[in-house]
PDB file of N, CA and C in Angstrom:
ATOM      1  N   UNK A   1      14.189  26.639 -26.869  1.00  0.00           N
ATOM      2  CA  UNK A   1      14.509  25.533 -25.972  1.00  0.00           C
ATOM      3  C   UNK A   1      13.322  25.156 -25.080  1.00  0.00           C
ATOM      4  N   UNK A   2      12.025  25.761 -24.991  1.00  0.00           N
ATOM      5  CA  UNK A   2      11.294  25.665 -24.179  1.00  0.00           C
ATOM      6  C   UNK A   2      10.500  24.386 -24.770  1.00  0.00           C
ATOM      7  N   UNK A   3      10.118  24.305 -25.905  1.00  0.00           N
ATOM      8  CA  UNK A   3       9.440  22.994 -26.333  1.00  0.00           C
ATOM      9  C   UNK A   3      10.284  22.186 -25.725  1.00  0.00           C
ATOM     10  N   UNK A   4      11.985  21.783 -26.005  1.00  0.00           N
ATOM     11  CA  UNK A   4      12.697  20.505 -24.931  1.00  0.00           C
ATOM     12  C   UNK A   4      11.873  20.206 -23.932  1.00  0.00           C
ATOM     13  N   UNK A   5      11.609  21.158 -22.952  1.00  0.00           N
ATOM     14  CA  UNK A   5      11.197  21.209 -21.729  1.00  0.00           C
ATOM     15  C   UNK A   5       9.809  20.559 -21.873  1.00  0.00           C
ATOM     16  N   UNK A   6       8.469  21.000 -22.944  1.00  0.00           N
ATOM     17  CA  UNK A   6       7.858  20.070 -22.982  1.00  0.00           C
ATOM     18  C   UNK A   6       7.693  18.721 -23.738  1.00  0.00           C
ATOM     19  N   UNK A   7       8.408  18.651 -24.174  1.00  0.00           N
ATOM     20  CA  UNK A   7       8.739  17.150 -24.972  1.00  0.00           C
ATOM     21  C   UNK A   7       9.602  16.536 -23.413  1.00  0.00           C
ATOM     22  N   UNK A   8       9.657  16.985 -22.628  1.00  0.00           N
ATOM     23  CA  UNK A   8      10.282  15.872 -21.489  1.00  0.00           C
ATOM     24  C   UNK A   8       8.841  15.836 -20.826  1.00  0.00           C
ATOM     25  N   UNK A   9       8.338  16.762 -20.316  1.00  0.00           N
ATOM     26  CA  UNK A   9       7.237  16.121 -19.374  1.00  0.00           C
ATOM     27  C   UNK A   9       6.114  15.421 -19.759  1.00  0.00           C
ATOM     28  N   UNK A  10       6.100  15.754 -21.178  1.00  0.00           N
ATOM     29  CA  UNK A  10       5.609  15.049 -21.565  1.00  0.00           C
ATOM     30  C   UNK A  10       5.847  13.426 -21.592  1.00  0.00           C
ATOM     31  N   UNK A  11       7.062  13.115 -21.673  1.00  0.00           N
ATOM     32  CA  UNK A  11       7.811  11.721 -21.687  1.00  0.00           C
ATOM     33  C   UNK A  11       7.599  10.800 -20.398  1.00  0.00           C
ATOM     34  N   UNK A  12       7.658  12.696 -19.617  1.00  0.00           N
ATOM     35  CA  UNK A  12       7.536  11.297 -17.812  1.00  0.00           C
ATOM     36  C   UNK A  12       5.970  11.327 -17.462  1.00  0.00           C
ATOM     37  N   UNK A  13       4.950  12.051 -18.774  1.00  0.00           N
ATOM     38  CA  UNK A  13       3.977  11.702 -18.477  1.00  0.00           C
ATOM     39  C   UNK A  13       3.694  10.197 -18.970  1.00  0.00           C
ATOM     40  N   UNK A  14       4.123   9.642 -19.682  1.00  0.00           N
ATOM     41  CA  UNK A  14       4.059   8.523 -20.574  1.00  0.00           C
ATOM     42  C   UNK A  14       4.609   7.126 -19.544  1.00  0.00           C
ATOM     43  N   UNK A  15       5.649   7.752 -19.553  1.00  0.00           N
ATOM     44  CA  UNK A  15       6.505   6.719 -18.481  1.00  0.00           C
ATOM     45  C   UNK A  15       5.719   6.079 -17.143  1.00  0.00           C
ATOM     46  N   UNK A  16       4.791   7.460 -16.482  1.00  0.00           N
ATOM     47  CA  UNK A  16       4.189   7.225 -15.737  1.00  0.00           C
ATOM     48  C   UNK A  16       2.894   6.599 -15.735  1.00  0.00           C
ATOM     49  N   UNK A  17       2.174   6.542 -17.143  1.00  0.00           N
ATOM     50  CA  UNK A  17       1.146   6.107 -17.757  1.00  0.00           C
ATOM     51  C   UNK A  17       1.648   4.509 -18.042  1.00  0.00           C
ATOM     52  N   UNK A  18       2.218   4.313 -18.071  1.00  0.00           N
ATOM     53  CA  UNK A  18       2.544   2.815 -18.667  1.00  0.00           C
ATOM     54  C   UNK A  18       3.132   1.973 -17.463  1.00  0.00           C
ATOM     55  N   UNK A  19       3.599   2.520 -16.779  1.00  0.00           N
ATOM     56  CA  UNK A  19       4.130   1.532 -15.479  1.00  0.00           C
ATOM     57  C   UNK A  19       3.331   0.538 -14.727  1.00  0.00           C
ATOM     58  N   UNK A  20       3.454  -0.265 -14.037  1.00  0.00           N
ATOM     59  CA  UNK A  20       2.638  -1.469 -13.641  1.00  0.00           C
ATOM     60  C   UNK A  20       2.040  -0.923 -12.425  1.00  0.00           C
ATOM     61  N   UNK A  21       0.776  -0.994 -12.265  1.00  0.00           N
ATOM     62  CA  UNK A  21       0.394  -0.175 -11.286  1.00  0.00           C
ATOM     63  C   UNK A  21       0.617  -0.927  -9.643  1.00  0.00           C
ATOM     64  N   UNK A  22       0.141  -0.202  -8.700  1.00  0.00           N
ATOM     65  CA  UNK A  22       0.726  -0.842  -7.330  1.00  0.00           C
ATOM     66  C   UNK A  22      -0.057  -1.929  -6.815  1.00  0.00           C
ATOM     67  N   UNK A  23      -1.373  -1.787  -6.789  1.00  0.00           N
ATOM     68  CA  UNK A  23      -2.025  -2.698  -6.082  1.00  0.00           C
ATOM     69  C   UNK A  23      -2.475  -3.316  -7.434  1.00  0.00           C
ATOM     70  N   UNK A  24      -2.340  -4.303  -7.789  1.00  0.00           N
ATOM     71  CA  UNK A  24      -2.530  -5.338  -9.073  1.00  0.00           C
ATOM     72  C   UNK A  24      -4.558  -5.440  -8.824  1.00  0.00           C
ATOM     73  N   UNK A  25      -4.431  -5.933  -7.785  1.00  0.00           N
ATOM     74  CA  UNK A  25      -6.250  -6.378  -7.214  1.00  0.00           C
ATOM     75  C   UNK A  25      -7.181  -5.143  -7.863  1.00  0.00           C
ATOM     76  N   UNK A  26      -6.608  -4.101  -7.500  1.00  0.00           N
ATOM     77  CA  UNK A  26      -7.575  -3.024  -7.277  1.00  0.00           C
ATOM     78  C   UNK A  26      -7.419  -2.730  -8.850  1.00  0.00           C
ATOM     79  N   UNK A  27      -6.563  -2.781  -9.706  1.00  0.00           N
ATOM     80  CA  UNK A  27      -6.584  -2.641 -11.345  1.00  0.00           C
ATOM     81  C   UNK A  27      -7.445  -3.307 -11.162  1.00  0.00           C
ATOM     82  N   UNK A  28      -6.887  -4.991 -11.513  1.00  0.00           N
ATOM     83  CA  UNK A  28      -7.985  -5.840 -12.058  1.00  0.00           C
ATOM     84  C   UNK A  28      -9.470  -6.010 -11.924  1.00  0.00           C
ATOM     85  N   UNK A  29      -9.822  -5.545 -10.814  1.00  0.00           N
ATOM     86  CA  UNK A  29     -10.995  -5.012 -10.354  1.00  0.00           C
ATOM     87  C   UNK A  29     -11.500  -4.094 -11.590  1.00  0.00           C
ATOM     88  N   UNK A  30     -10.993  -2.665 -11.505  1.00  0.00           N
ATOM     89  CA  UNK A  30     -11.688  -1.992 -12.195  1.00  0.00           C
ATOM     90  C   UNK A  30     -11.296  -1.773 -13.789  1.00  0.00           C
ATOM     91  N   UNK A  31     -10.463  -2.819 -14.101  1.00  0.00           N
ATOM     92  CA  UNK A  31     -10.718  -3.158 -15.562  1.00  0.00           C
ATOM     93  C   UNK A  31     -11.700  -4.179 -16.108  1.00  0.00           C
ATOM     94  N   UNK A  32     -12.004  -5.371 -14.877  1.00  0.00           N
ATOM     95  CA  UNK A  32     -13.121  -6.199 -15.684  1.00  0.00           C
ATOM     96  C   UNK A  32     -14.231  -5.183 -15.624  1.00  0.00           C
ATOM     97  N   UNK A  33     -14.677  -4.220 -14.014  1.00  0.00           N
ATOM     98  CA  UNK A  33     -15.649  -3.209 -14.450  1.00  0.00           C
ATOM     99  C   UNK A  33     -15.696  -2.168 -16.064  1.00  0.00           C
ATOM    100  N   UNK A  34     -14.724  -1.830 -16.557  1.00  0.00           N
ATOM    101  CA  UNK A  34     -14.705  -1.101 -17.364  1.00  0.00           C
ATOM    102  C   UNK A  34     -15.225  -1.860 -18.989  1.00  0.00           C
ATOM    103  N   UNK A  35     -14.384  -3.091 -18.819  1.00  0.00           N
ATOM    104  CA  UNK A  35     -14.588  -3.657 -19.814  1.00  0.00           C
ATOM    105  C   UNK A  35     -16.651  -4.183 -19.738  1.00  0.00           C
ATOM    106  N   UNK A  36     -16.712  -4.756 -18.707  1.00  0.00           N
ATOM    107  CA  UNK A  36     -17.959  -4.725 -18.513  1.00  0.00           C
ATOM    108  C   UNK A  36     -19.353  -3.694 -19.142  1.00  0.00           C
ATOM    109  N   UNK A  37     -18.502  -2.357 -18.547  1.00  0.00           N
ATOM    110  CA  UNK A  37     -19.239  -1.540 -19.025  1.00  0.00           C
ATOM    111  C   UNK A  37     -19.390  -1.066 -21.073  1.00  0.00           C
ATOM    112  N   UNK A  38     -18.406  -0.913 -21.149  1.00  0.00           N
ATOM    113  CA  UNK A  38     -17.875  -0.646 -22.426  1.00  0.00           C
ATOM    114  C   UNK A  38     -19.066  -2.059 -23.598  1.00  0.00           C
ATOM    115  N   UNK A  39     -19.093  -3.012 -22.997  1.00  0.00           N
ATOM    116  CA  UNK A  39     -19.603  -4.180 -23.745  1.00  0.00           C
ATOM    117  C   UNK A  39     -21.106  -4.127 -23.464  1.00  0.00           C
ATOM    118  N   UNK A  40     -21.478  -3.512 -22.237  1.00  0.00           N
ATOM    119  CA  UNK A  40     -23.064  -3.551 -22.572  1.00  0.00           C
ATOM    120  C   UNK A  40     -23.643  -2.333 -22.854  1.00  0.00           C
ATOM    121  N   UNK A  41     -22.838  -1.423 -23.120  1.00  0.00           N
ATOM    122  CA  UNK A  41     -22.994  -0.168 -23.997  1.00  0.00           C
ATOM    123  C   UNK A  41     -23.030  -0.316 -25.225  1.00  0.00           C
ATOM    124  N   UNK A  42     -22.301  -1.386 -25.719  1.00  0.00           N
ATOM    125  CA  UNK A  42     -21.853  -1.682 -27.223  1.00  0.00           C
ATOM    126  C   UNK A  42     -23.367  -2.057 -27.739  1.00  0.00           C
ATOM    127  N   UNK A  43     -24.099  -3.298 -26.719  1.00  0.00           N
ATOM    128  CA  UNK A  43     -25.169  -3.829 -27.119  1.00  0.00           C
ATOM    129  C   UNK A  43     -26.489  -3.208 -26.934  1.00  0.00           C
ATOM    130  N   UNK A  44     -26.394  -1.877 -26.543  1.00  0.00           N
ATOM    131  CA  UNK A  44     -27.619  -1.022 -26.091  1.00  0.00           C
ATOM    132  C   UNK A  44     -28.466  -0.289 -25.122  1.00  0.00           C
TER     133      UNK A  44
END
C-alpha cells in the first residue's frame, strides 16, 4: 500500500505544477526571459 501513498503525492505534485500561478506579471516576465534565453543559445 505504500506505493498508493506515492502515486498521490505525486499527483498533488502535478496538480501543483500546473495551476495558474499568482502573480501573472512576474510569470510573464520570466518566461519571455527564458524563452529569450533558450533562443540565443539555440543560435550560438
Amino acid at each position: 500500500m505504500r506505493w498508493m501513498y506515492h502515486i498521490g503525492r505525486y499527483m498533488r505534485l502535478l496538480a501543483k505544477s500546473f495551476r495558474k500561478p499568482e502573480k501573472f506579471s512576474v510569470f510573464k516576465d520570466l518566461l519571455v526571459t527564458e524563452l529569450e534565453s533558450i533562443g540565443l543559445q539555440s543560435v550560438g
